[in-house]
C-alpha atoms as a PDB file:
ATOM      1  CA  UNK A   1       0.000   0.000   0.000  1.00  0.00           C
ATOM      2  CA  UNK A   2       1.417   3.587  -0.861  1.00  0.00           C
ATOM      3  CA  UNK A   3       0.227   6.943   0.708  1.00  0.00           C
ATOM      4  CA  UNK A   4      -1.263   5.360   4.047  1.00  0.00           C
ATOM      5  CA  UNK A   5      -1.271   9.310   5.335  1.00  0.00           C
ATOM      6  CA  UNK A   6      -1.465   8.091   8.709  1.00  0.00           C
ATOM      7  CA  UNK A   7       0.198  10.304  11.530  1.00  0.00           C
ATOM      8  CA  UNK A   8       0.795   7.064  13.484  1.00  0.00           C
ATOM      9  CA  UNK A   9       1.998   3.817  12.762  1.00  0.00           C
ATOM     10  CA  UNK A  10      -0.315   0.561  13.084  1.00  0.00           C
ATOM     11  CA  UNK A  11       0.389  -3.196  13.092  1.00  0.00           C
ATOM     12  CA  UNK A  12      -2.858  -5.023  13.664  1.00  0.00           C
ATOM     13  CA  UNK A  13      -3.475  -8.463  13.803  1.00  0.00           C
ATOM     14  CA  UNK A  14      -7.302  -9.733  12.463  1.00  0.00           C
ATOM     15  CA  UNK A  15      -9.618 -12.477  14.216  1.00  0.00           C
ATOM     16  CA  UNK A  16      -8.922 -13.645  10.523  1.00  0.00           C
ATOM     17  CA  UNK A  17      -5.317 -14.369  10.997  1.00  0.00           C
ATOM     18  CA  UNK A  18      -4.173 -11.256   8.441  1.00  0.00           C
ATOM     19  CA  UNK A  19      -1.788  -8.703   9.440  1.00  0.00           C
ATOM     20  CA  UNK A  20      -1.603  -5.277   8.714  1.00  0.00           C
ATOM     21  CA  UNK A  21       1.248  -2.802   9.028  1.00  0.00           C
ATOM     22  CA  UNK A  22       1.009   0.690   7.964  1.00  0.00           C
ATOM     23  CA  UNK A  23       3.778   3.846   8.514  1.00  0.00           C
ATOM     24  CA  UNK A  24       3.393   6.795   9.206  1.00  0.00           C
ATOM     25  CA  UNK A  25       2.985  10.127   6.631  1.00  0.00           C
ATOM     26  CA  UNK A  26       5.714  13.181   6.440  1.00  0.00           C
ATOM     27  CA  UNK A  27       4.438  16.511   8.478  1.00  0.00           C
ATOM     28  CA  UNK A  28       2.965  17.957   4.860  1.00  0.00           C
ATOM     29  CA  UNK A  29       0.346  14.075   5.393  1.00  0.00           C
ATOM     30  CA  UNK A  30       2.285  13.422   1.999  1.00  0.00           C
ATOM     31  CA  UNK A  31       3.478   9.696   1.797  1.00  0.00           C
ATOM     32  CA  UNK A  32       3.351   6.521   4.196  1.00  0.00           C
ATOM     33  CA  UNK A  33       3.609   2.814   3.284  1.00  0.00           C
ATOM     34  CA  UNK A  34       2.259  -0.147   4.285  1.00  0.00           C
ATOM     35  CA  UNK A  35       1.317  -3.756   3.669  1.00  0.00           C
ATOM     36  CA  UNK A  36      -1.823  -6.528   4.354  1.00  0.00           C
ATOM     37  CA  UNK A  37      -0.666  -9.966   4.583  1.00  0.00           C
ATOM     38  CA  UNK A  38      -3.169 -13.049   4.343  1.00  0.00           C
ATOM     39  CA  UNK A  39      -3.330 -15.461   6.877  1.00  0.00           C
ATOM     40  CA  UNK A  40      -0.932 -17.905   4.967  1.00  0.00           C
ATOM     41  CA  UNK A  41       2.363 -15.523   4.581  1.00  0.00           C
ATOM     42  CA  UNK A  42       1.698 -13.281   7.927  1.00  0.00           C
ATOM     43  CA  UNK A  43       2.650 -16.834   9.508  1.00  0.00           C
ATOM     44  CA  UNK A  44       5.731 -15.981   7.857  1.00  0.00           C
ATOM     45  CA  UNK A  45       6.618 -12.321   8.523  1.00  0.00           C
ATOM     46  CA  UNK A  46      10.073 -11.946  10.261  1.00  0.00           C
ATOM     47  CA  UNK A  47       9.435  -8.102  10.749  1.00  0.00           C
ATOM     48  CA  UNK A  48       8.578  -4.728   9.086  1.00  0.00           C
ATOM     49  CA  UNK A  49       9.901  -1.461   8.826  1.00  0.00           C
ATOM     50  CA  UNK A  50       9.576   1.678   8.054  1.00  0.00           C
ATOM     51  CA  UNK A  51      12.596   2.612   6.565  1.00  0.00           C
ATOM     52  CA  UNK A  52      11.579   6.684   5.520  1.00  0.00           C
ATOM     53  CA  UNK A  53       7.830   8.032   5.125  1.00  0.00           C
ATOM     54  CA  UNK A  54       8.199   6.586   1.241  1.00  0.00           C
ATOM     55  CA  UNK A  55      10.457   3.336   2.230  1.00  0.00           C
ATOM     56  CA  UNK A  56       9.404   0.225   4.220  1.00  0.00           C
ATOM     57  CA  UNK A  57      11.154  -2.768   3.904  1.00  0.00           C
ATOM     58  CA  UNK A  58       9.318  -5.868   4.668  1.00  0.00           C
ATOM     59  CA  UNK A  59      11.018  -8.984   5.918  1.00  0.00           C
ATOM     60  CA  UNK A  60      10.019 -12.971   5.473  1.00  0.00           C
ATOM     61  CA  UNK A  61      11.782 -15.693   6.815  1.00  0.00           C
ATOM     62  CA  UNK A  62      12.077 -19.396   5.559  1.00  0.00           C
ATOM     63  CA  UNK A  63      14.515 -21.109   7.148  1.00  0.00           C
ATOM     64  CA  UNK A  64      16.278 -20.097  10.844  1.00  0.00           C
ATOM     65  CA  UNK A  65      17.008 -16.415  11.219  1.00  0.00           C
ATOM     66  CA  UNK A  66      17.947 -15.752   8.084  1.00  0.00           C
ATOM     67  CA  UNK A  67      14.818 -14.001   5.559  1.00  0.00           C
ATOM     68  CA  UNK A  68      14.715 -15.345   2.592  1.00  0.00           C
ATOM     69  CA  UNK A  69      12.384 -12.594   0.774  1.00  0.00           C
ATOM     70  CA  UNK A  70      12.676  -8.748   1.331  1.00  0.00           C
ATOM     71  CA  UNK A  71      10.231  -6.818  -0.046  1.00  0.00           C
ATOM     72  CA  UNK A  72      10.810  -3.288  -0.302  1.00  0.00           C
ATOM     73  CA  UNK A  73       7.334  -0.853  -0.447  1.00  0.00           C
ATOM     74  CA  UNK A  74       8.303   2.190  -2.006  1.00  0.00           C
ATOM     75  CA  UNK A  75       5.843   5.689  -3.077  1.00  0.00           C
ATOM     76  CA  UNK A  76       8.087   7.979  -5.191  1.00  0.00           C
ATOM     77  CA  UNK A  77       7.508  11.429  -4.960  1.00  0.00           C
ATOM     78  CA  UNK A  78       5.243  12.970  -8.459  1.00  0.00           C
ATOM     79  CA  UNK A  79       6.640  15.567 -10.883  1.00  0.00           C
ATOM     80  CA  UNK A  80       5.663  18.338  -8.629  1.00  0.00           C
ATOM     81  CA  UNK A  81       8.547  17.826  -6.411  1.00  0.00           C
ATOM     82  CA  UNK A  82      11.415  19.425  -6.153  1.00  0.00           C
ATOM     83  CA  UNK A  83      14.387  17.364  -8.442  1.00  0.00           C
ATOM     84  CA  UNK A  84      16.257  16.831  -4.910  1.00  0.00           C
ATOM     85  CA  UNK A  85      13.306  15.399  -3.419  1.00  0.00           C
ATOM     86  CA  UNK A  86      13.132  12.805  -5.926  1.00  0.00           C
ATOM     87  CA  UNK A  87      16.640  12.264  -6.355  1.00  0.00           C
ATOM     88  CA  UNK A  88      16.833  11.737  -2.489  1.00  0.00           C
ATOM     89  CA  UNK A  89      14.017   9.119  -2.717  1.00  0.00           C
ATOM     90  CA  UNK A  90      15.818   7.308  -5.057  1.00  0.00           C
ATOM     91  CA  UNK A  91      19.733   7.843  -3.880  1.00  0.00           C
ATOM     92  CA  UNK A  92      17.665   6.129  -0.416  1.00  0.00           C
ATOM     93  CA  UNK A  93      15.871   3.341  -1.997  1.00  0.00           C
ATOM     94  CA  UNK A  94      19.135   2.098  -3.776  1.00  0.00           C
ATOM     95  CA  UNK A  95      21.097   2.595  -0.578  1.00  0.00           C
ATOM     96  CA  UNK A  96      18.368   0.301   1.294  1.00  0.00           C
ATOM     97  CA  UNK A  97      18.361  -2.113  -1.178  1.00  0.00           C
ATOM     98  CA  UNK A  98      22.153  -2.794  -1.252  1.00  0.00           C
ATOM     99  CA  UNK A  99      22.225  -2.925   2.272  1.00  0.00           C
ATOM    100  CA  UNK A 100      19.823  -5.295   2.266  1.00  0.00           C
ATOM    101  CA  UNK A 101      21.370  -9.175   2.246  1.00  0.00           C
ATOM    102  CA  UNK A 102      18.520 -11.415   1.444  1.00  0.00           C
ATOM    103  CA  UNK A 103      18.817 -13.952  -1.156  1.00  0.00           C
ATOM    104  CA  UNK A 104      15.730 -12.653  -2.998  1.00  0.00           C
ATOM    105  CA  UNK A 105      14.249  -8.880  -3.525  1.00  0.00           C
ATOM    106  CA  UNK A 106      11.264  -7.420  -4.169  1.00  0.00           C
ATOM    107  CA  UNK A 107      10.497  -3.606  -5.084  1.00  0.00           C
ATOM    108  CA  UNK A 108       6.957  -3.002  -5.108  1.00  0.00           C
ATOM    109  CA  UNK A 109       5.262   0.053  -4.980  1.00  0.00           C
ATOM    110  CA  UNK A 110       3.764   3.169  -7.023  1.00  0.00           C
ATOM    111  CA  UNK A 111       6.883   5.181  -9.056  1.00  0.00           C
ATOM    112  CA  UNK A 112       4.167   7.916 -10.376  1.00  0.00           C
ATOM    113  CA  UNK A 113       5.813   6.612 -13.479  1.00  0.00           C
ATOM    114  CA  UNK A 114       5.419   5.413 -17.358  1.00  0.00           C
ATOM    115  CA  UNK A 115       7.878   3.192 -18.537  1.00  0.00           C
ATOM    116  CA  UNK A 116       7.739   2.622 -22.195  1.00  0.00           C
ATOM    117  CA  UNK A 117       9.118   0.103 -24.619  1.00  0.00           C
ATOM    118  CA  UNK A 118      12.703  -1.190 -24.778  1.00  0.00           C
ATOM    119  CA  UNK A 119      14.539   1.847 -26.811  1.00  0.00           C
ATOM    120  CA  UNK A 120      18.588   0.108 -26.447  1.00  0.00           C
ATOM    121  CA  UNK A 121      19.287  -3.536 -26.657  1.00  0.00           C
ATOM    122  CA  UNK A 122      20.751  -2.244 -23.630  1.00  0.00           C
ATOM    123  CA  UNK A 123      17.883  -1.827 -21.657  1.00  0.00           C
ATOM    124  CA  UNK A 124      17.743  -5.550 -21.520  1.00  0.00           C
ATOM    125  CA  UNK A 125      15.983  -4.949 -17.479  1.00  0.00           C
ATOM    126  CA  UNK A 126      13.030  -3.426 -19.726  1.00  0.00           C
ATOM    127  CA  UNK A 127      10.284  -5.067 -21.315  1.00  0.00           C
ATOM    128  CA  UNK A 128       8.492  -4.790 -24.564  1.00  0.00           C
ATOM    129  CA  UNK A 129       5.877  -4.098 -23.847  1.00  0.00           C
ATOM    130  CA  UNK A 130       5.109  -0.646 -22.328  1.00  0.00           C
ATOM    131  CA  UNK A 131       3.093   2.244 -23.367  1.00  0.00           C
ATOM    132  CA  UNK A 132       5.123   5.869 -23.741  1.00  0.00           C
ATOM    133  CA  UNK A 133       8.121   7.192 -21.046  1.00  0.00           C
ATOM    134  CA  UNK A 134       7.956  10.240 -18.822  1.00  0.00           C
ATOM    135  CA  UNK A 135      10.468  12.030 -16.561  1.00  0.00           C
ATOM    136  CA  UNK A 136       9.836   9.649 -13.738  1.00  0.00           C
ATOM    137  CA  UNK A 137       9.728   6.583 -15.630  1.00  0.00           C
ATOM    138  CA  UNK A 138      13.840   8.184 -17.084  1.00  0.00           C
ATOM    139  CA  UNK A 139      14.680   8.468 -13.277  1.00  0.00           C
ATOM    140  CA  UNK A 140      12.927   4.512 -12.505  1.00  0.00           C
ATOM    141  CA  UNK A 141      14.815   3.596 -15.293  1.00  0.00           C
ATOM    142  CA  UNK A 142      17.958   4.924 -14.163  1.00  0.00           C
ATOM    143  CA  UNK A 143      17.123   2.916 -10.732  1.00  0.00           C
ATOM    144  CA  UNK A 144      16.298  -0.142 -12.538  1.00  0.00           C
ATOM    145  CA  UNK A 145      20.069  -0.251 -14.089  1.00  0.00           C
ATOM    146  CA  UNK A 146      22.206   1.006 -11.194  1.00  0.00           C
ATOM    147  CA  UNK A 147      20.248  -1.399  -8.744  1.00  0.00           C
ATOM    148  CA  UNK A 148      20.877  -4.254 -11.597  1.00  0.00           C
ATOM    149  CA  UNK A 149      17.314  -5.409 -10.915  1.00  0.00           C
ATOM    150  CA  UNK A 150      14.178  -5.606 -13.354  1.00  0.00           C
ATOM    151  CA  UNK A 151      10.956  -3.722 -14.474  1.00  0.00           C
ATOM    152  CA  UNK A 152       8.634  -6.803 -14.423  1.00  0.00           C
ATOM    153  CA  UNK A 153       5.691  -5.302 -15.570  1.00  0.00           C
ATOM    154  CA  UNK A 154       6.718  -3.768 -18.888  1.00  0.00           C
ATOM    155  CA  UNK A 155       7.607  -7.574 -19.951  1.00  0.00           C
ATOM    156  CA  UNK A 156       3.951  -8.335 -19.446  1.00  0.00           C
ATOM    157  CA  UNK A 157       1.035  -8.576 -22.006  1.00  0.00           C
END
């Protein structure tokens, strides 16, 4: 979940067995992240946090201590921000993510973004398939290369 608002944080645990964790907002009530697990993978939460009011960084566990899954929530700031605001978002989310140890991670989260179509036979960690870039989808797609990760959803029909 991106843009919780909330002033506080909540973790709440449901008759049902779900869990819910949600951060908390900046002081403008701009950003906040969170995340709803079902009863099957909340069994298997090793923790959450809130990393900055557009980061949180969810951890699962398989085996022992170690997690095998990270997923990291992110909500990038629009177009409207100031350059520096964005570039702080991201300079964060790729510090947090190489920090991060686990065998296997996830970004998930709302970029305010268009990614189009693979321009480069470079851009190999793009799909095919998207629509038409903006200014934020140049910046993700900056990310998506420094991080060495992928943009799974532009390689979906």
């Amino acid at each position: 979940m991106t843009e919780t608002r909330r002033r506080h944080p909540l973790n709440a645990v449901y008759e049902t067995g779900e869990e819910l964790f949600l951060g908390t907002c900046d002081c403008r009530g701009d950003g906040g992240v969170g995340t709803l697990f079902n009863t099957n993978m909340a069994k298997n939460i090793d923790s959450f946090e809130q990393l900055t009011t557009r980061i949180g960084r969810l951890r699962m566990r398989r085996c022992g201590p170690t997690p095998a899954l990270t997923i990291f929530v992110a909500y990038a700031p629009t177009s409207s921000y100031e350059e520096e605001e964005v570039e702080a978002f991201y300079m964060d989310l790729e510090k947090f993510y190489r920090e991060d140890h686990a065998f296997y991670k996830v970004i998930i989260g709302d970029f305010n973004a268009k990614v189009g179509p693979r321009r480069t036979p470079e851009e190999l960690y793009i799909g095919t398939h998207g629509l038409q870039w903006n200014d934020q989808g140049e910046r993700l797609s900056e990310f998506i290369m420094t991080a060495e990760t992928i943009h799974e959803i532009s390689s979906l029909r």
